[in-house]
Protein backbone atom coordinates (compact mmCIF):
# COMPACT_ATOMS: atom_id res chain seq x y z
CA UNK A 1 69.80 -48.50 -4.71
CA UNK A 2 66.76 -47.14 -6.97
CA UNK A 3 67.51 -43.67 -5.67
CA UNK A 4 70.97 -43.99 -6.62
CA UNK A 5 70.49 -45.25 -9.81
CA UNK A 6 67.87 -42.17 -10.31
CA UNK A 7 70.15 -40.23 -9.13
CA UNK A 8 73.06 -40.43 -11.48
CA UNK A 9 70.37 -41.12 -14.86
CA UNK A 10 69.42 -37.39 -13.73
CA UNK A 11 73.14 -36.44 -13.71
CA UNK A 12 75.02 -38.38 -16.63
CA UNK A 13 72.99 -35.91 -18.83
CA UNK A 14 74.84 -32.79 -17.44
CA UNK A 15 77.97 -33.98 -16.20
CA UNK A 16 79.13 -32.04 -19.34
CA UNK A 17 79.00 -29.04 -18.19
CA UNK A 18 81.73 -28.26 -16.13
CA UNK A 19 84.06 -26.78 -18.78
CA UNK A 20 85.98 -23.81 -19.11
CA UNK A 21 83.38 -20.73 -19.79
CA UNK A 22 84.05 -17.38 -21.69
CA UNK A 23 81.52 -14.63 -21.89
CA UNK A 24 79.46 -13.98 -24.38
CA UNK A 25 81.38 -10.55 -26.01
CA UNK A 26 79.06 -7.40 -27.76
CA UNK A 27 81.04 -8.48 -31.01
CA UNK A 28 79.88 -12.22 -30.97
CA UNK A 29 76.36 -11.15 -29.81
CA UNK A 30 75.94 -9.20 -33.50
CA UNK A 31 78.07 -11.93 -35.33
CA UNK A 32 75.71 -14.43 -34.37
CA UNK A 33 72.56 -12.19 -35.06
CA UNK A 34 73.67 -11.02 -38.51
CA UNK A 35 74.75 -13.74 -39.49
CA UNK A 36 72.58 -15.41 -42.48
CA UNK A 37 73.14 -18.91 -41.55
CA UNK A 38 73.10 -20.32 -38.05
CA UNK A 39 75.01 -23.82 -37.69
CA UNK A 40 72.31 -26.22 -35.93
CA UNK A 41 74.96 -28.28 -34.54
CA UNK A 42 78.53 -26.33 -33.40
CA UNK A 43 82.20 -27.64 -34.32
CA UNK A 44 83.30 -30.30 -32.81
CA UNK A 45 86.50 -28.37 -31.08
CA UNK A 46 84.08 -26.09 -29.20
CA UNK A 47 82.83 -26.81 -25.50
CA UNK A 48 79.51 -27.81 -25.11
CA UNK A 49 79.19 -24.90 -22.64
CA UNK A 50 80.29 -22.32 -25.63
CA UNK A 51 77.77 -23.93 -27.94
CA UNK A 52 75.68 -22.90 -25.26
CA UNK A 53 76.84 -19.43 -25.20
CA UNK A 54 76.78 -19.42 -29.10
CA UNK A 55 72.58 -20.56 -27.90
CA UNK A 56 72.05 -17.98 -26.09
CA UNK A 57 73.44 -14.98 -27.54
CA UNK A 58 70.66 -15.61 -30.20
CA UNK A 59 67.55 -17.09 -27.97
CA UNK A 60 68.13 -14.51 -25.08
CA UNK A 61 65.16 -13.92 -23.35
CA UNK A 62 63.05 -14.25 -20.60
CA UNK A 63 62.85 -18.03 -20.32
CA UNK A 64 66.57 -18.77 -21.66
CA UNK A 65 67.57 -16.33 -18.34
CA UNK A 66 65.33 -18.68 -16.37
CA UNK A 67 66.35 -22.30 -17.27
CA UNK A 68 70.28 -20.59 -17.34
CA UNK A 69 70.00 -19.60 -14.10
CA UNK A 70 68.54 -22.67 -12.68
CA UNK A 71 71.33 -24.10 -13.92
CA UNK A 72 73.27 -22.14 -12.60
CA UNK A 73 71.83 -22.45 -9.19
CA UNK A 74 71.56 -26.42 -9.45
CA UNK A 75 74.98 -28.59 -8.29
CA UNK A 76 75.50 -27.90 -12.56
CA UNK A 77 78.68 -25.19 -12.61
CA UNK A 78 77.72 -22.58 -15.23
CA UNK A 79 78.21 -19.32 -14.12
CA UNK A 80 75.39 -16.48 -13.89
CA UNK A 81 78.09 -14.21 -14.76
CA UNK A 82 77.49 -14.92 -18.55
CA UNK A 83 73.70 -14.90 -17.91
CA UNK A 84 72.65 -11.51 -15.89
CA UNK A 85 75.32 -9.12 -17.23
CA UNK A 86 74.67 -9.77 -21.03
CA UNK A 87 70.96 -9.65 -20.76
CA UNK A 88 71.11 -6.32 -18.83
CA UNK A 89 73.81 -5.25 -21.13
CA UNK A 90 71.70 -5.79 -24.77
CA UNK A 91 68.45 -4.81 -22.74
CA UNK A 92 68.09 -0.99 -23.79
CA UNK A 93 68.46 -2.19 -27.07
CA UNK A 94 65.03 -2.09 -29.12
CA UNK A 95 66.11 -4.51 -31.42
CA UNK A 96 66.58 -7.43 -28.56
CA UNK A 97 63.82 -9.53 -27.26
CA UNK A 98 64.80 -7.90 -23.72
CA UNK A 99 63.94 -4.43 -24.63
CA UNK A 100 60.10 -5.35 -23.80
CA UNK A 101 58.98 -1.30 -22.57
CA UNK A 102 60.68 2.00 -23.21
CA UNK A 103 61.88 2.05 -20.04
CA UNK A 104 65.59 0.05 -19.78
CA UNK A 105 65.18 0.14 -15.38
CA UNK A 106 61.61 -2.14 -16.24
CA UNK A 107 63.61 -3.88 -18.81
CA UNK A 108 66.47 -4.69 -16.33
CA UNK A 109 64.11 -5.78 -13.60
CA UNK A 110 62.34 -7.86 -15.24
CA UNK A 111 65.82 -9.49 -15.79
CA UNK A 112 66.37 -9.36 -12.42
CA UNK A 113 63.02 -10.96 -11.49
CA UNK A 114 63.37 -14.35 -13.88
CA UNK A 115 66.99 -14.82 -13.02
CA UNK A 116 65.85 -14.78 -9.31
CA UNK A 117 62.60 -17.22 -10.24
CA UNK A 118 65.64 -19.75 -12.18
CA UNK A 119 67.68 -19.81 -9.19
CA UNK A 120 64.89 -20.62 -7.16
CA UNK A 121 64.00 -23.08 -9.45
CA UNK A 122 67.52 -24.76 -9.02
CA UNK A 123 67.85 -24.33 -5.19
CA UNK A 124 64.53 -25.87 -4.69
CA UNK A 125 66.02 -29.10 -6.77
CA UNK A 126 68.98 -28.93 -4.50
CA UNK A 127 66.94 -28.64 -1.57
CA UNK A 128 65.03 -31.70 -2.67
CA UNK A 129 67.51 -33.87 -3.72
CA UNK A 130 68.94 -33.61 -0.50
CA UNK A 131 65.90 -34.15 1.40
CA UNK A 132 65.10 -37.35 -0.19
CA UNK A 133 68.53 -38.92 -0.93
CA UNK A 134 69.70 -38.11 2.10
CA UNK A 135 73.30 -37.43 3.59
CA UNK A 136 75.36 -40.91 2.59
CA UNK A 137 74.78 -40.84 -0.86
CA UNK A 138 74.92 -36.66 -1.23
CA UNK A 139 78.35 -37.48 0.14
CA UNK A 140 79.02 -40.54 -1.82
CA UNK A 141 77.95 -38.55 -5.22
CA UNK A 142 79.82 -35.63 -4.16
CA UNK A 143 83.04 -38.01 -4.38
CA UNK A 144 82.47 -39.98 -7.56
CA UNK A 145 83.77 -39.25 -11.10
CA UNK A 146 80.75 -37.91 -11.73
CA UNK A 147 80.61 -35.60 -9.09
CA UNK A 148 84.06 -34.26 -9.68
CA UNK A 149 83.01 -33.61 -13.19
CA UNK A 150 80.03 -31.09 -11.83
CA UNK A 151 83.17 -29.83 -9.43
CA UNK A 152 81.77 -31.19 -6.72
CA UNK A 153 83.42 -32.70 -4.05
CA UNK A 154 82.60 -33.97 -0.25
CA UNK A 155 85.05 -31.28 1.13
CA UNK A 156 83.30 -28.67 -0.85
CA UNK A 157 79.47 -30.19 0.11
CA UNK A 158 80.89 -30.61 4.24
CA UNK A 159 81.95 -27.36 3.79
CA UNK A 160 78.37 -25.77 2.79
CA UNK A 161 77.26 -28.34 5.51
CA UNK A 162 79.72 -26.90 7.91
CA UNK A 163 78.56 -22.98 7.38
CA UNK A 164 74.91 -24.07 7.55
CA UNK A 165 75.30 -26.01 11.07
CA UNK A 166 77.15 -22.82 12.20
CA UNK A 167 75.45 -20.09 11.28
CA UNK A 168 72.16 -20.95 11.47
CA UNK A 169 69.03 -21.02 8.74
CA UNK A 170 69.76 -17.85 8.35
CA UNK A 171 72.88 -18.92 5.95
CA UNK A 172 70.80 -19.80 3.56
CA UNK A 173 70.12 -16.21 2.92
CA UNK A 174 74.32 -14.58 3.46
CA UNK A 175 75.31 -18.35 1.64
CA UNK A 176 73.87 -17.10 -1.76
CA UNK A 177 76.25 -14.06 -1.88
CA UNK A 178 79.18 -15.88 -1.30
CA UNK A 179 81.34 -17.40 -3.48
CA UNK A 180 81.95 -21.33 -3.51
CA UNK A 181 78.54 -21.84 -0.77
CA UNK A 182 76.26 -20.20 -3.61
CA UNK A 183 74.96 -23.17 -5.47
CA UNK A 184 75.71 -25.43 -2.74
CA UNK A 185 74.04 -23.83 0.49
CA UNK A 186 70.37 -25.32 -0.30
CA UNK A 187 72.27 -29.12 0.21
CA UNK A 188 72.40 -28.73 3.93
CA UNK A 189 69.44 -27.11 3.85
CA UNK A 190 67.72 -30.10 2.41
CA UNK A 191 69.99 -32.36 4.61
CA UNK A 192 68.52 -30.52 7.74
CA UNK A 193 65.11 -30.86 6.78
CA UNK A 194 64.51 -26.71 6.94
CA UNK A 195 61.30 -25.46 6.76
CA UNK A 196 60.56 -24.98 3.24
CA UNK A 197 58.85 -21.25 3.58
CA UNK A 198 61.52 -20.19 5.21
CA UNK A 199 63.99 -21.83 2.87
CA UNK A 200 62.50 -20.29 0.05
CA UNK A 201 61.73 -16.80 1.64
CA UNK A 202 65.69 -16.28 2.30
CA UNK A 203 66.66 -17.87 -0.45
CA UNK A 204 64.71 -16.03 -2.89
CA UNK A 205 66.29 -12.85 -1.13
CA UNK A 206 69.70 -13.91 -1.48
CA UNK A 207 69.40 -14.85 -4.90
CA UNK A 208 67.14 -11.49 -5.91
CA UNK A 209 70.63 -9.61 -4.12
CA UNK A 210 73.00 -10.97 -6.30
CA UNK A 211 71.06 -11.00 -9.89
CA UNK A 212 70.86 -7.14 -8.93
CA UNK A 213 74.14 -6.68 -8.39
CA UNK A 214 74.97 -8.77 -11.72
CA UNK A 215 72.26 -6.89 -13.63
CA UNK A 216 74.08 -3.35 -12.24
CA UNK A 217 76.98 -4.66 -13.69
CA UNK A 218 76.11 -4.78 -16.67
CA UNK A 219 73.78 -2.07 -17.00
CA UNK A 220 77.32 -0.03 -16.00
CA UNK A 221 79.41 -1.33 -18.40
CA UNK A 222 76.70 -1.01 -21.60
CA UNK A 223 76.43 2.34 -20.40
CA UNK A 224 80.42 3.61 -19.83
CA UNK A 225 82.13 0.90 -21.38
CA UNK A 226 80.67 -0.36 -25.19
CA UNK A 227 82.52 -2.99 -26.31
CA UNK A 228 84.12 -4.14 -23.31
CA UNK A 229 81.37 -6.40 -21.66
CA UNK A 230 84.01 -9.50 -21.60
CA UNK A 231 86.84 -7.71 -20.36
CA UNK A 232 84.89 -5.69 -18.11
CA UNK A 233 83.25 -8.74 -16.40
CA UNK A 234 85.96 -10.57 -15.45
CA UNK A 235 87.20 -7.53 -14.27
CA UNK A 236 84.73 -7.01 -12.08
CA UNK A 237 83.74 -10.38 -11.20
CA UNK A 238 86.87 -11.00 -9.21
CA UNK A 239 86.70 -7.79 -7.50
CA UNK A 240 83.15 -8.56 -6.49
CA UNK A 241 84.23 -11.62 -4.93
CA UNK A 242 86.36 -10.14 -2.86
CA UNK A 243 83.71 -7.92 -1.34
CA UNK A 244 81.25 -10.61 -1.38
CA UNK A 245 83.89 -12.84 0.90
CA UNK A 246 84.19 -9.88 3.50
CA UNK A 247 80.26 -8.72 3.78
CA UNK A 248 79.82 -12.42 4.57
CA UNK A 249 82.59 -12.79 6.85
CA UNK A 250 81.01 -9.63 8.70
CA UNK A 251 77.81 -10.53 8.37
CA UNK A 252 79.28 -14.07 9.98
CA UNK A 253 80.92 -12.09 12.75
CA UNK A 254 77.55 -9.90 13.71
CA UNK A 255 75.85 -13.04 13.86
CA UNK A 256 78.25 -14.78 16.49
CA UNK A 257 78.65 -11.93 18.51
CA UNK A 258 74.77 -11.74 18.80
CA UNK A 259 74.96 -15.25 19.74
CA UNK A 260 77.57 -14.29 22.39
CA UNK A 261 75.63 -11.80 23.77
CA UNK A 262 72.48 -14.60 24.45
């Protein structure tokens, strides 16, 4: 009952976040830095997730990519698509916080490299959670009001469960590139008790694979399309999906016939 109750104290303050998201746009990022006066507390009618947004667009840097993206990686939905691509977007320009040497590759890997440490940083508290609460009340959370609210769900955490158990430790690696097992793939991995060096070892590669392919993104669009980065995200972002889905479903298929082959 104590871990329960600790459970849900650590939850009821983020519950909140699963709300409709919208990118931060080139025009809104030089709105909010021009402008003289920045409100302290945002309208009532906007999201708490755009007040975010409205955060970040003026405190983006090196530690607002890391606690975003641990976020991101936690069993909180906020998606890294409004984290990486900006930052890597604004980062060749000298008047951001970003722009940190003269040469915008550094700048972008450096991006790369504290988005990867924040997801970490959230896996690791998945991992752990799991470990410690164990599988009845993951499942049990995963089902409540609350759980729903951080679009969770038991389907979605058996699921996760499901891939892990099939594929192997090694899913903890191909789980972070696909979409919907992402942020959920450390669960079973806690649940199963895997070694923690390995956990973090494929993890940590997973994760470093798909901030780079976010950061490309938007180092691509600053550079061929100015003043699209909205559009041109969710543009991309569902197309990415889709090849995320199949390099994991042939990744999945290598694996079995390997295992066919033993």
């Amino acid at each position: 009952m104590k871990k329960i109750l600790l459970f849900i104290a650590i939850l009821a303050t983020s519950f909140t976040w699963a709300q409709d998201t919208t990118l931060i746009t080139p025009d809104t990022l030089e709105t909010l830095k021009t402008s003289e006066t920045i409100e302290t507390s945002a309208p009532a009618e906007l999201s708490l997730i755009s007040r975010v947004e409205q955060w970040y667009a003026v405190h983006m840097n090196y530690a607002t990519i890391t606690a975003l993206m641990a976020i991101e990686s936690s069993f909180i939905p906020f998606p890294s698509e409004i984290v990486i691509p900006p930052a890597a977007y604004v980062a060749n320009d000298p008047s951001s916080s970003l722009h940190t040497t003269d040469s915008y590759p550094l700048n972008v890997l450096l991006i790369v490299l504290f988005g990867t440490l924040g997801a970490m940083i959230g896996a690791i508290i998945n991992y752990l959670l799991a470990m410690w609460l164990g599988r009845p009340i993951i499942y049990a959370f995963a089902d409540s009001k609350l759980g729903h609210l951080c679009l969770l769900s038991g389907e979605k955490v058996k699921k996760a469960e499901d891939y892990f158990n099939d594929h192997g430790k090694v899913s903890t690696f191909v789980g972070r590139l696909i979409p919907g097992i992402r942020q959920l793939i450390s669960i079973p991995a806690g649940l199963a008790r895997m070694n923690i060096a390995r956990f973090f070892l494929y993890t940590t590669l997973g994760a470093g694979i798909w901030n780079c392919i976010l950061a490309a993104m938007g180092w691509y669009i600053g550079r061929n399309y100015s003043g699209q980065l909205e559009e041109k995200v969710a543009e991309y972002s569902g197309e990415l999906k889709i090849v995320m889905l199949v390099l994991g479903a042939a990744v999945v298929l290598y694996l079995a016939y390997k295992g066919l082959k033993k």
